[in-house]
C-alpha atoms as a PDB file:
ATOM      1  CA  UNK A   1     114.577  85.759 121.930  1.00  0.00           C
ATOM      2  CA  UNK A   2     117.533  86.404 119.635  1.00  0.00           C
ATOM      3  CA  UNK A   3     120.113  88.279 119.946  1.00  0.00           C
ATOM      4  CA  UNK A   4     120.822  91.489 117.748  1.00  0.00           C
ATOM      5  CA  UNK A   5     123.752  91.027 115.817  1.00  0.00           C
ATOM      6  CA  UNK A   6     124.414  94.648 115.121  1.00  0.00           C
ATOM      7  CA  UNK A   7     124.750  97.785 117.260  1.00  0.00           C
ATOM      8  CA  UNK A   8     121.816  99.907 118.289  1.00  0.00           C
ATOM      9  CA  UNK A   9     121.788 101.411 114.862  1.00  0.00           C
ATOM     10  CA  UNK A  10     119.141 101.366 112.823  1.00  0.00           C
ATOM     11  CA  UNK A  11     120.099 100.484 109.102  1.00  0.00           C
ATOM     12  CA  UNK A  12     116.939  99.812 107.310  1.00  0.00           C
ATOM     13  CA  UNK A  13     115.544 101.587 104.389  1.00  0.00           C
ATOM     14  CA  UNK A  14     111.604 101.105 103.548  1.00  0.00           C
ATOM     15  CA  UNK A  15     110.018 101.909 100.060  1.00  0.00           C
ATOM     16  CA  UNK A  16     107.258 101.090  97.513  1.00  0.00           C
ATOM     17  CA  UNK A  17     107.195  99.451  94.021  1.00  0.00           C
ATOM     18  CA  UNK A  18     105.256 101.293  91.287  1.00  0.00           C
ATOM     19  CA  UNK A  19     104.515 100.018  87.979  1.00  0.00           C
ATOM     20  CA  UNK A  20     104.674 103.310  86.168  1.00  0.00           C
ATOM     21  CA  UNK A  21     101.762 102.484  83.739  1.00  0.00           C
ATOM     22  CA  UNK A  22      99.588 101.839  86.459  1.00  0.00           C
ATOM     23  CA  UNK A  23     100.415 104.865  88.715  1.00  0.00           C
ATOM     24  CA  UNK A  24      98.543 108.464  87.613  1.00  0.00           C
ATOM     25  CA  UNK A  25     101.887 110.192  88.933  1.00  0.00           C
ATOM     26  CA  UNK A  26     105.147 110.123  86.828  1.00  0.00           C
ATOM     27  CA  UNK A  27     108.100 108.198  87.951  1.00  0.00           C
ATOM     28  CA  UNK A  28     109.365 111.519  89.822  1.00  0.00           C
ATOM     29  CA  UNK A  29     106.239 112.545  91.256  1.00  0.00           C
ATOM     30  CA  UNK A  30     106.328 109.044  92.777  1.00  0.00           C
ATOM     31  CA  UNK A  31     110.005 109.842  94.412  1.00  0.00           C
ATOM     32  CA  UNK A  32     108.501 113.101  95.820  1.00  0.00           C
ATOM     33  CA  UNK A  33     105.458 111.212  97.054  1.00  0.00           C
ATOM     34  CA  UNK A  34     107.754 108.592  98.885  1.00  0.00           C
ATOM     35  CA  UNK A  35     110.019 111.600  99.940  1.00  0.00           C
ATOM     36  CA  UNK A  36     107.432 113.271 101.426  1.00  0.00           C
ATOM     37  CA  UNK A  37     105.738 109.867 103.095  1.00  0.00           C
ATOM     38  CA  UNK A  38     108.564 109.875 105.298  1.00  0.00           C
ATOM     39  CA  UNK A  39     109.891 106.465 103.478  1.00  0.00           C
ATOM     40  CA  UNK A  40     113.291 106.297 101.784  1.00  0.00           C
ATOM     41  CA  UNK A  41     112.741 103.959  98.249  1.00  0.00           C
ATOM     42  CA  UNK A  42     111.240 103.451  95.443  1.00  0.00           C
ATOM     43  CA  UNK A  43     111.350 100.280  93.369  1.00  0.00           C
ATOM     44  CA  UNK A  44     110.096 101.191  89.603  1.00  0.00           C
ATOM     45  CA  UNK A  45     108.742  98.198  88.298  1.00  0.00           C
ATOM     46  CA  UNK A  46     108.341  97.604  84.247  1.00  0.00           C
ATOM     47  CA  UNK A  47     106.469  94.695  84.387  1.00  0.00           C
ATOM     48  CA  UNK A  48     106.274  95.170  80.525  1.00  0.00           C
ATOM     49  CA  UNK A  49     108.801  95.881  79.286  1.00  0.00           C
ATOM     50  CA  UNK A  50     111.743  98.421  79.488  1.00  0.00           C
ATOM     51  CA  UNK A  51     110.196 101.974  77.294  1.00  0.00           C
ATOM     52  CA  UNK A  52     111.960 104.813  79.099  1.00  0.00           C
ATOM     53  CA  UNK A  53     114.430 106.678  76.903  1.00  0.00           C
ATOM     54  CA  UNK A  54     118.136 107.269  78.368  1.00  0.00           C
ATOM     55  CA  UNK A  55     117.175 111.046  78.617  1.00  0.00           C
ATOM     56  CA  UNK A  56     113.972 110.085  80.935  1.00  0.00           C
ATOM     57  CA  UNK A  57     116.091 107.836  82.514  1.00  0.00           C
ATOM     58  CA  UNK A  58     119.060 111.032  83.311  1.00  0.00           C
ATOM     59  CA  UNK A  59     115.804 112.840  84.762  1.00  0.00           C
ATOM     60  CA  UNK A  60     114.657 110.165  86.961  1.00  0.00           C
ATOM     61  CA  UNK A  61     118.602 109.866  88.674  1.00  0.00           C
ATOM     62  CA  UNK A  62     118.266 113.914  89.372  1.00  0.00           C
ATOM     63  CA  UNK A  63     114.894 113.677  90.793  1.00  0.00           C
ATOM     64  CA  UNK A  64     116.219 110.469  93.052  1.00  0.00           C
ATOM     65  CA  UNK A  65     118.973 112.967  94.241  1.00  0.00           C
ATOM     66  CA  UNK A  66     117.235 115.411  94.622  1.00  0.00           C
ATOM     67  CA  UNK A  67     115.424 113.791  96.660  1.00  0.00           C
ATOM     68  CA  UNK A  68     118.008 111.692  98.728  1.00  0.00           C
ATOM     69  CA  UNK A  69     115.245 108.543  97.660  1.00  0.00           C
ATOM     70  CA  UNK A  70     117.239 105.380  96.565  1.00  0.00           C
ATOM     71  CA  UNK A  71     116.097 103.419  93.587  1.00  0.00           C
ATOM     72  CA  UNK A  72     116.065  99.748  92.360  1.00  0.00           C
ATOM     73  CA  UNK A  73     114.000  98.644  89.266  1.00  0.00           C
ATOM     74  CA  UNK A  74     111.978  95.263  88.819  1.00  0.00           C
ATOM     75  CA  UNK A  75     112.568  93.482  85.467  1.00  0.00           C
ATOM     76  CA  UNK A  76     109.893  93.052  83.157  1.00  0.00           C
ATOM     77  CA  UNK A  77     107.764  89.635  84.436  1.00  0.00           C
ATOM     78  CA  UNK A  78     108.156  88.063  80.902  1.00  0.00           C
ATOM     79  CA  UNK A  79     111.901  87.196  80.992  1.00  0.00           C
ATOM     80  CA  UNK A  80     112.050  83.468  81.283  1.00  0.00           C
ATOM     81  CA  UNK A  81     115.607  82.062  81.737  1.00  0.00           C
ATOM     82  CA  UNK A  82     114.528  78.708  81.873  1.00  0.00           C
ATOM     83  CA  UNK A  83     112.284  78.334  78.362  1.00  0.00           C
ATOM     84  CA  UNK A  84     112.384  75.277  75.445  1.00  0.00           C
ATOM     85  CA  UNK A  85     112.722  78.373  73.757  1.00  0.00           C
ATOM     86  CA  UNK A  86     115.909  79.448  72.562  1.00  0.00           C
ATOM     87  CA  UNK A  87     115.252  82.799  71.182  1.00  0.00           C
ATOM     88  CA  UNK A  88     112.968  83.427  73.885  1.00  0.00           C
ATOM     89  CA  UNK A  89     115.629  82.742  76.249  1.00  0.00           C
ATOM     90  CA  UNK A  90     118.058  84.960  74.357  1.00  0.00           C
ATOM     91  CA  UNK A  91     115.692  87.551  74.524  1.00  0.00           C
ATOM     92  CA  UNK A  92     115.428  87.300  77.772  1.00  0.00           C
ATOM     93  CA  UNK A  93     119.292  87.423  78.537  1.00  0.00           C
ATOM     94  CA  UNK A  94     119.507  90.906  76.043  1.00  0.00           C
ATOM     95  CA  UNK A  95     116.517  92.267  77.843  1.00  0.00           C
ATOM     96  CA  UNK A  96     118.231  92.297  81.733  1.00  0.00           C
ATOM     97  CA  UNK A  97     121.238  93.454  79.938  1.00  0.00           C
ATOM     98  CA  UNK A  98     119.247  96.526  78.785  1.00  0.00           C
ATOM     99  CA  UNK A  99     117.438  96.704  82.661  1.00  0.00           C
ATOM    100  CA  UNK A 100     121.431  96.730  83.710  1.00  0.00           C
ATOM    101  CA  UNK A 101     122.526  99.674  81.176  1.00  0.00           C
ATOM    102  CA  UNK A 102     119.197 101.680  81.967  1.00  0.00           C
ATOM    103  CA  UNK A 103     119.941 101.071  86.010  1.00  0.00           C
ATOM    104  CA  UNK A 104     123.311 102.192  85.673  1.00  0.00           C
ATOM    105  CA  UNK A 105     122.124 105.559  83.819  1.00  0.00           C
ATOM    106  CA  UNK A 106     119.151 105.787  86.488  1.00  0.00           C
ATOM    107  CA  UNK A 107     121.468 105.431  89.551  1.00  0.00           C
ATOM    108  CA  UNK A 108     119.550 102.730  90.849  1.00  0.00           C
ATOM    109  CA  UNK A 109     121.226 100.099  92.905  1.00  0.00           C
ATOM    110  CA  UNK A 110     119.917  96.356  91.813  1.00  0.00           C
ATOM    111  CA  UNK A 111     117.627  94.942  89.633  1.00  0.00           C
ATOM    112  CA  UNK A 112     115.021  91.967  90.744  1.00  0.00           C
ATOM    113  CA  UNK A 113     114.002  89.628  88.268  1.00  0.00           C
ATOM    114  CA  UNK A 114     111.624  86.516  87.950  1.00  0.00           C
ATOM    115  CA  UNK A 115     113.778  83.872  87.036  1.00  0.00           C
ATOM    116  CA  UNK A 116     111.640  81.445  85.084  1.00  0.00           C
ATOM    117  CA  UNK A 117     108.933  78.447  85.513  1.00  0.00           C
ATOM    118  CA  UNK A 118     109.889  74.328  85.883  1.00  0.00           C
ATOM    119  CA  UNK A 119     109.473  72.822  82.138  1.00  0.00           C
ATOM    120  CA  UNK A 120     111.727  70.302  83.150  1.00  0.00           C
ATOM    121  CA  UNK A 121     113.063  68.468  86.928  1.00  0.00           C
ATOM    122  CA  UNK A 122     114.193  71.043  89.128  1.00  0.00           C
ATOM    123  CA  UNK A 123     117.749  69.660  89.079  1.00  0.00           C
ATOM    124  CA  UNK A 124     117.704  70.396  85.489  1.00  0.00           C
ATOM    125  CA  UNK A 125     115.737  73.518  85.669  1.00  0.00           C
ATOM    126  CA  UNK A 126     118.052  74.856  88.162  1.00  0.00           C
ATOM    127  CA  UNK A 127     121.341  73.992  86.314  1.00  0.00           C
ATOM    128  CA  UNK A 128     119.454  76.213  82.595  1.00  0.00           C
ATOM    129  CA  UNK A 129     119.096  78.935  84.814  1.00  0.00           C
ATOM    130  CA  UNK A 130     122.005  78.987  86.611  1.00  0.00           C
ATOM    131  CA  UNK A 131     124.212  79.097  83.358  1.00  0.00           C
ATOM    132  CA  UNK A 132     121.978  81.732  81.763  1.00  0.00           C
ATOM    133  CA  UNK A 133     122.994  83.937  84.995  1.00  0.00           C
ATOM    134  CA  UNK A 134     126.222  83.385  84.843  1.00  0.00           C
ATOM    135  CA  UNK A 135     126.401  84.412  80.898  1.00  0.00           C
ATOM    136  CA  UNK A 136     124.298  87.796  81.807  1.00  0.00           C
ATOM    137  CA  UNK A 137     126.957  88.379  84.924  1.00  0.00           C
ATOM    138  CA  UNK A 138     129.801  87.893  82.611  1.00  0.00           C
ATOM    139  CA  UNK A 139     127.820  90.408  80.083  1.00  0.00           C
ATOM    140  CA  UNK A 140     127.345  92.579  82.839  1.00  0.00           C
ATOM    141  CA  UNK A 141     131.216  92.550  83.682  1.00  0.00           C
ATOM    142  CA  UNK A 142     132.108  93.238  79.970  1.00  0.00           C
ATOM    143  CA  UNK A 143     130.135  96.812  80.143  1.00  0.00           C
ATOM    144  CA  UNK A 144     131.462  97.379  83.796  1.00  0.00           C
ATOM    145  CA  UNK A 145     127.426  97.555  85.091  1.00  0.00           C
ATOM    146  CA  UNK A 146     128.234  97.179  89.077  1.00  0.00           C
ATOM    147  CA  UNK A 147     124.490  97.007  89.246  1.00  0.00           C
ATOM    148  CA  UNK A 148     123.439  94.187  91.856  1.00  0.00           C
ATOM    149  CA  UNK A 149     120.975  91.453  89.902  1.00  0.00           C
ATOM    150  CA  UNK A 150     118.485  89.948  92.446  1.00  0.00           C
ATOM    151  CA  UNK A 151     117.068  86.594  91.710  1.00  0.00           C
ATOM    152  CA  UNK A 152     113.442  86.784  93.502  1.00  0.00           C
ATOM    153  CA  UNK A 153     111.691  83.887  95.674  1.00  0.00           C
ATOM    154  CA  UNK A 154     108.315  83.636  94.109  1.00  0.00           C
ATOM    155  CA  UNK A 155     105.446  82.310  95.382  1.00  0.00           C
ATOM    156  CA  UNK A 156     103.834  79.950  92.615  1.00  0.00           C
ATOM    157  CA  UNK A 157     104.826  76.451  92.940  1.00  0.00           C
ATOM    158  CA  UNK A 158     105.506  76.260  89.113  1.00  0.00           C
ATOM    159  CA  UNK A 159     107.831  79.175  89.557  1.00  0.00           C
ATOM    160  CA  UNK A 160     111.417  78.408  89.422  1.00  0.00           C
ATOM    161  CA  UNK A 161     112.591  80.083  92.850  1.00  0.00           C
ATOM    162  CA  UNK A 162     111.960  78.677  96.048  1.00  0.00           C
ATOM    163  CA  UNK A 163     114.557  80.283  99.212  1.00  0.00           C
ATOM    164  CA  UNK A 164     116.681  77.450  98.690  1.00  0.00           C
ATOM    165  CA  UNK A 165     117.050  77.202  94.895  1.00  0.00           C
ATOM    166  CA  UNK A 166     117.293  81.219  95.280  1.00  0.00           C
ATOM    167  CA  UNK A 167     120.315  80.931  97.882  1.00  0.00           C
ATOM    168  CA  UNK A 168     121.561  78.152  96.386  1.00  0.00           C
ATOM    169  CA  UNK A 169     122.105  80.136  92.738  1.00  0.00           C
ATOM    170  CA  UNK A 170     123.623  83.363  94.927  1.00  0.00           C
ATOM    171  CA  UNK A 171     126.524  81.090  96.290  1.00  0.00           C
ATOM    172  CA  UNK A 172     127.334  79.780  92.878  1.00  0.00           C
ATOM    173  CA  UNK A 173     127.064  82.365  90.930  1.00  0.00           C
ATOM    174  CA  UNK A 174     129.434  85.152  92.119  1.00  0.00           C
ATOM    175  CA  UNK A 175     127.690  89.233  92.721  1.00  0.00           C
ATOM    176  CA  UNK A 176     124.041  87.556  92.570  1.00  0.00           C
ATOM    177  CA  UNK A 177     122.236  89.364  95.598  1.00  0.00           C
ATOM    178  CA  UNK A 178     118.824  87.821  96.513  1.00  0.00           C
ATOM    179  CA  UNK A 179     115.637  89.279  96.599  1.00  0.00           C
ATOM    180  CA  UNK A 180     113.820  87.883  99.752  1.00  0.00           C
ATOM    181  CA  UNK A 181     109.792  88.097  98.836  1.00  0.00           C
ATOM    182  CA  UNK A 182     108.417  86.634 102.619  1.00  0.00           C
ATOM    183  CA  UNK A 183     104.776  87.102 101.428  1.00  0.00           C
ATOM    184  CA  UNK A 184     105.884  84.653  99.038  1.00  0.00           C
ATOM    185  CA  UNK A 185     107.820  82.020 100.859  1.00  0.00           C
ATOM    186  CA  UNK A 186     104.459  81.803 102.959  1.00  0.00           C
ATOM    187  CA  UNK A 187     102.175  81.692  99.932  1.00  0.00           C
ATOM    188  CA  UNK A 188     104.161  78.859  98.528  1.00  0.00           C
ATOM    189  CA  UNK A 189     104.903  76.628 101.547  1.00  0.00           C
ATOM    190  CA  UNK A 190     101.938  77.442 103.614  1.00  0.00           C
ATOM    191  CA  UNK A 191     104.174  78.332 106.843  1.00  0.00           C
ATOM    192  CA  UNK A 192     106.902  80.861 107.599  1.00  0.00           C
ATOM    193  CA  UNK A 193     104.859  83.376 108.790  1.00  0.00           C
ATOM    194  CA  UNK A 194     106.104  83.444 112.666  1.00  0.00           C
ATOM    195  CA  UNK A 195     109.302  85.084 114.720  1.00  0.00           C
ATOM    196  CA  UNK A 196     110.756  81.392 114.929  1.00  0.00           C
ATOM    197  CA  UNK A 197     110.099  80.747 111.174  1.00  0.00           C
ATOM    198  CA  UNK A 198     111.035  84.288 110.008  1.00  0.00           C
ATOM    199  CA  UNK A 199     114.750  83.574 111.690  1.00  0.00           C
ATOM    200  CA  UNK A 200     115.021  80.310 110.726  1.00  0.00           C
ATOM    201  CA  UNK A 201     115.199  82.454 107.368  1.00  0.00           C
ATOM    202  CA  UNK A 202     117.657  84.976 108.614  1.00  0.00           C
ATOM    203  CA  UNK A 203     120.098  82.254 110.263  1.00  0.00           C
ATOM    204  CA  UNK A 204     119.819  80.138 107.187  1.00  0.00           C
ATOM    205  CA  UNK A 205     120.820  83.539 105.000  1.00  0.00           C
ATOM    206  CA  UNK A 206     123.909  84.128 106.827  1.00  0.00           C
ATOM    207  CA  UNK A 207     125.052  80.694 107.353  1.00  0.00           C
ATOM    208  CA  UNK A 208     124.752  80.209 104.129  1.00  0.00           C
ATOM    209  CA  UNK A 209     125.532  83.431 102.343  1.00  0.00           C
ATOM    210  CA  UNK A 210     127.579  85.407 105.402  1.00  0.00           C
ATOM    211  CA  UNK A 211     127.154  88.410 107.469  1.00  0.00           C
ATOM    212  CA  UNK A 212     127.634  91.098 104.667  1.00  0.00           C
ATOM    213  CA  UNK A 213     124.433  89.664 102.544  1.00  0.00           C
ATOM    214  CA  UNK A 214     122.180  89.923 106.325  1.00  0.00           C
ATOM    215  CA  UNK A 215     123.441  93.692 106.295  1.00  0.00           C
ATOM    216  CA  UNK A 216     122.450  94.636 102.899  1.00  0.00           C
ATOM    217  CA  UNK A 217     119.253  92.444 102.457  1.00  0.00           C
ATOM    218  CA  UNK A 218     116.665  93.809  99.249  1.00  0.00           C
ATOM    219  CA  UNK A 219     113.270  92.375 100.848  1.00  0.00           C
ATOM    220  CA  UNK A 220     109.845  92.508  99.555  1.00  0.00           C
ATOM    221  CA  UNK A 221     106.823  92.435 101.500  1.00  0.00           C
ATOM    222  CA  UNK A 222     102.730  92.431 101.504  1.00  0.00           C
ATOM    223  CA  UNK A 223     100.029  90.498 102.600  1.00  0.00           C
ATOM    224  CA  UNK A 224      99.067  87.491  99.614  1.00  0.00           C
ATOM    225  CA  UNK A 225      96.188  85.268  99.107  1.00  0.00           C
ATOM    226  CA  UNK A 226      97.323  81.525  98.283  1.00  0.00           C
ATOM    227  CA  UNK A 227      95.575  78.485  97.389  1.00  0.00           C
ATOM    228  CA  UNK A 228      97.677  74.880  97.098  1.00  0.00           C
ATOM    229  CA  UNK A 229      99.389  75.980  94.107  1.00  0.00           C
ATOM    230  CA  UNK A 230     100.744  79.111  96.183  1.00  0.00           C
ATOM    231  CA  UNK A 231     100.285  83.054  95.457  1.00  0.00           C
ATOM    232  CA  UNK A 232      96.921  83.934  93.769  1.00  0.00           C
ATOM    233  CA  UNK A 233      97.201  88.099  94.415  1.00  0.00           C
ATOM    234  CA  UNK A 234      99.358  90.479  96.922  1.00  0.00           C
ATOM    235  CA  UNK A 235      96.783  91.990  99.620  1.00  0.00           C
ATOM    236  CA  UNK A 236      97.237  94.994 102.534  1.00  0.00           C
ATOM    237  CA  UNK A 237      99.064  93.689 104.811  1.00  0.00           C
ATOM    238  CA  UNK A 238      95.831  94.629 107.270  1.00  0.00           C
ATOM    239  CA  UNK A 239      93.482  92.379 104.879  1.00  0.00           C
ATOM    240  CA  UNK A 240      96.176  89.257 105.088  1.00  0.00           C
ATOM    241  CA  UNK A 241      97.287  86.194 107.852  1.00  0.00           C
ATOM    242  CA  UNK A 242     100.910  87.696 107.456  1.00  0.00           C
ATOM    243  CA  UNK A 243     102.521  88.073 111.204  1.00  0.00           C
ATOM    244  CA  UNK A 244     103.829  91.347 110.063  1.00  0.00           C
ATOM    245  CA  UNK A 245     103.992  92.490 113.752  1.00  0.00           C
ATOM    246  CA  UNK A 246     106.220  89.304 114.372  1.00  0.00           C
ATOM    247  CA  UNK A 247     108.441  90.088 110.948  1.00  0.00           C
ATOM    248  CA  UNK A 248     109.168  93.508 112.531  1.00  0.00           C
ATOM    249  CA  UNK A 249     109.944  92.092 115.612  1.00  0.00           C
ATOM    250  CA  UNK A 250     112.357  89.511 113.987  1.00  0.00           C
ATOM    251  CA  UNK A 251     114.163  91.819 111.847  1.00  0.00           C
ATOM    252  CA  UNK A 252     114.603  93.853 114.546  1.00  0.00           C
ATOM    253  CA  UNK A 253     116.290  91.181 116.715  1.00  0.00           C
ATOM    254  CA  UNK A 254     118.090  89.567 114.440  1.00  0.00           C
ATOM    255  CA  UNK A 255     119.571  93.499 112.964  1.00  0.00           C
ATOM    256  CA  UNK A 256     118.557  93.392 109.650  1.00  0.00           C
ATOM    257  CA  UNK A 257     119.999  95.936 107.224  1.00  0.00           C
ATOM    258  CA  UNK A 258     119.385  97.108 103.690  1.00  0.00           C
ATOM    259  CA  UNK A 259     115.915  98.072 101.803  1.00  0.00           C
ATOM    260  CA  UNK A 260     112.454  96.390 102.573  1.00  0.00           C
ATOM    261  CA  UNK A 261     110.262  97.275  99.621  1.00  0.00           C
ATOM    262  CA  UNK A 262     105.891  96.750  99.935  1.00  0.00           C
ATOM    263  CA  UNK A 263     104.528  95.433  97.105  1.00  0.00           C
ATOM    264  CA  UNK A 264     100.967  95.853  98.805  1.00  0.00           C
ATOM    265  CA  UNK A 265      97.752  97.478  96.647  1.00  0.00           C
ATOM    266  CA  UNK A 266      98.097 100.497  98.794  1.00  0.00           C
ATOM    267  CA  UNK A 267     101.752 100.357  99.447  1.00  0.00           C
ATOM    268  CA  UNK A 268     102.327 103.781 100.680  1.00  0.00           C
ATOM    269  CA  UNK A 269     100.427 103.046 104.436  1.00  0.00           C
ATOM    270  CA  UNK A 270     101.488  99.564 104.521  1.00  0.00           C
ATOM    271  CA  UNK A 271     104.769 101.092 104.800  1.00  0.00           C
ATOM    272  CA  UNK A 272     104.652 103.861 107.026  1.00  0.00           C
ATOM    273  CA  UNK A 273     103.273 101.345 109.328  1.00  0.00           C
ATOM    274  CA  UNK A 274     106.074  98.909 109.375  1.00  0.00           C
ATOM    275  CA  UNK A 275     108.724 101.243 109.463  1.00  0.00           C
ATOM    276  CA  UNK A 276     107.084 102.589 112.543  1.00  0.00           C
ATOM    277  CA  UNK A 277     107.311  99.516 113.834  1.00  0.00           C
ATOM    278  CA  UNK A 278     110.479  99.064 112.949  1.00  0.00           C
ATOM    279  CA  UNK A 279     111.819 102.779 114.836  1.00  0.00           C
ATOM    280  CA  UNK A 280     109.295 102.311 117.719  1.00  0.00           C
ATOM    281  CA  UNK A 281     111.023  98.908 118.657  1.00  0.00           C
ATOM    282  CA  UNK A 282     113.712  99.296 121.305  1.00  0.00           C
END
């Protein structure tokens, strides 16, 4: 058993995403709906593309308030930092500059992002990327966006971002803030998916990026089907092999702060049942 490295305080927010296009609510029916599920954050998702209008976006911050629901968005899944493709590429840097502006009008704390797909060695693939981040921090310095950009571990083996490219890139690159995806660490390495395993995770985290990044963790979560190439699709967490009851029990332990958002089909119960978990845990 570990030992919990915080006081008896519990400091962990649980939330959806919603890909807005998808959803029959709007975006602030959705922060009502989380409101009034007893969760605490919503994680809007344009998976294609960025479409909002700064107006929508001034509505959407009121109705988060209103609320007292905290917001992140996910980046749209074409950016590609690592492409042949130059203007691609470009694009791609301009388009998370745009997430940043619209985040910063929204209110919403971080942005997660796919980072892009091996077309070369990983050495090399890792070294594109990691200068492409560095030019869209610097951008995101020049227009004073305080927004938090989270680099996501995904779960396809010909995705750029396993945990220790994804840790690697947040020590070198100053104010990059990882997203943690543990459905897809397990998809893609076939293990991870037990109380040891899930703090092997945690102690690696802080060793490696120090106490303050274990207190303000932004963690996704849901059950996954994988083959040997890694994630196929995101299941309920009830329909999955995911140790979620160990995960709770870990994070709990081991005094995990910050947001865990479910990426599950049906999201909403998935959530209500590990944050009850979470509170029921001593």
């Amino acid at each position: 058993m570990f030992t919990k490295k915080s006081s008896d305080k519990k400091n962990l927010k649980f939330g959806i995403s919603v890909i807005p296009e998808n959803s029959k609510l709007s975006i602030e029916k959705n922060i009502e709906l989380v409101k009034k599920s007893g969760l605490d954050h919503l994680e809007i998702a344009f998976v294609n593309g960025l479409y909002l209008s700064e107006k929508r976006a001034y509505e959407i911050n009121y109705a988060a308030a209103v609320y007292k629901i905290s917001l992140s968005i996910h980046a749209p899944y074409f950016i590609n930092l690592s492409s042949p493709k130059k203007d691609i590429v470009e694009k791609s840097k301009e388009l998370l500059l745009n997430v940043g502006r619209f985040a910063r009008t929204m209110g919403a704390e971080g942005i997660v992002f796919h980072s892009g797909f091996y077309y070369d060695s990983p050495k090399k693939t890792y070294e594109k990327i990691k200068k492409n981040i560095e030019e869209i921090k610097k951008s995101f310095e020049d227009e004073f966006l305080s927004v938090k950009l989270s680099p996501e571990t995904m779960g396809k083996k010909k995705e750029f971002g396993d945990l220790e490219e994804i840790i690697s890139l947040s020590q070198e690159v100053k104010g990059i803030f990882p997203c943690i995806d543990f459905a897809h660490i397990h998809a893609r390495t076939k293990r991870f998916n037990s109380y040891e395993e899930f703090n092997k995770i945690f102690k690696k985290l802080e060793k490696r990026l120090g106490i303050e990044y274990i207190k303000n963790m932004h963690i996704h979560i849901s059950g996954i089907e994988y083959n040997g190439e890694g994630e196929r699709y995101h299941l309920n967490l009830l329909d999955s092999d995911f140790k979620f009851d160990e995960w709770v029990e870990a994070i709990n332990d081991y005094g995990i702060e910050g947001i865990v958002v479910v990426e599950s089909p049906e999201p909403i119960p998935d959530a209500i049942r590990l944050k009850k978990l979470y509170y029921d845990k001593p």
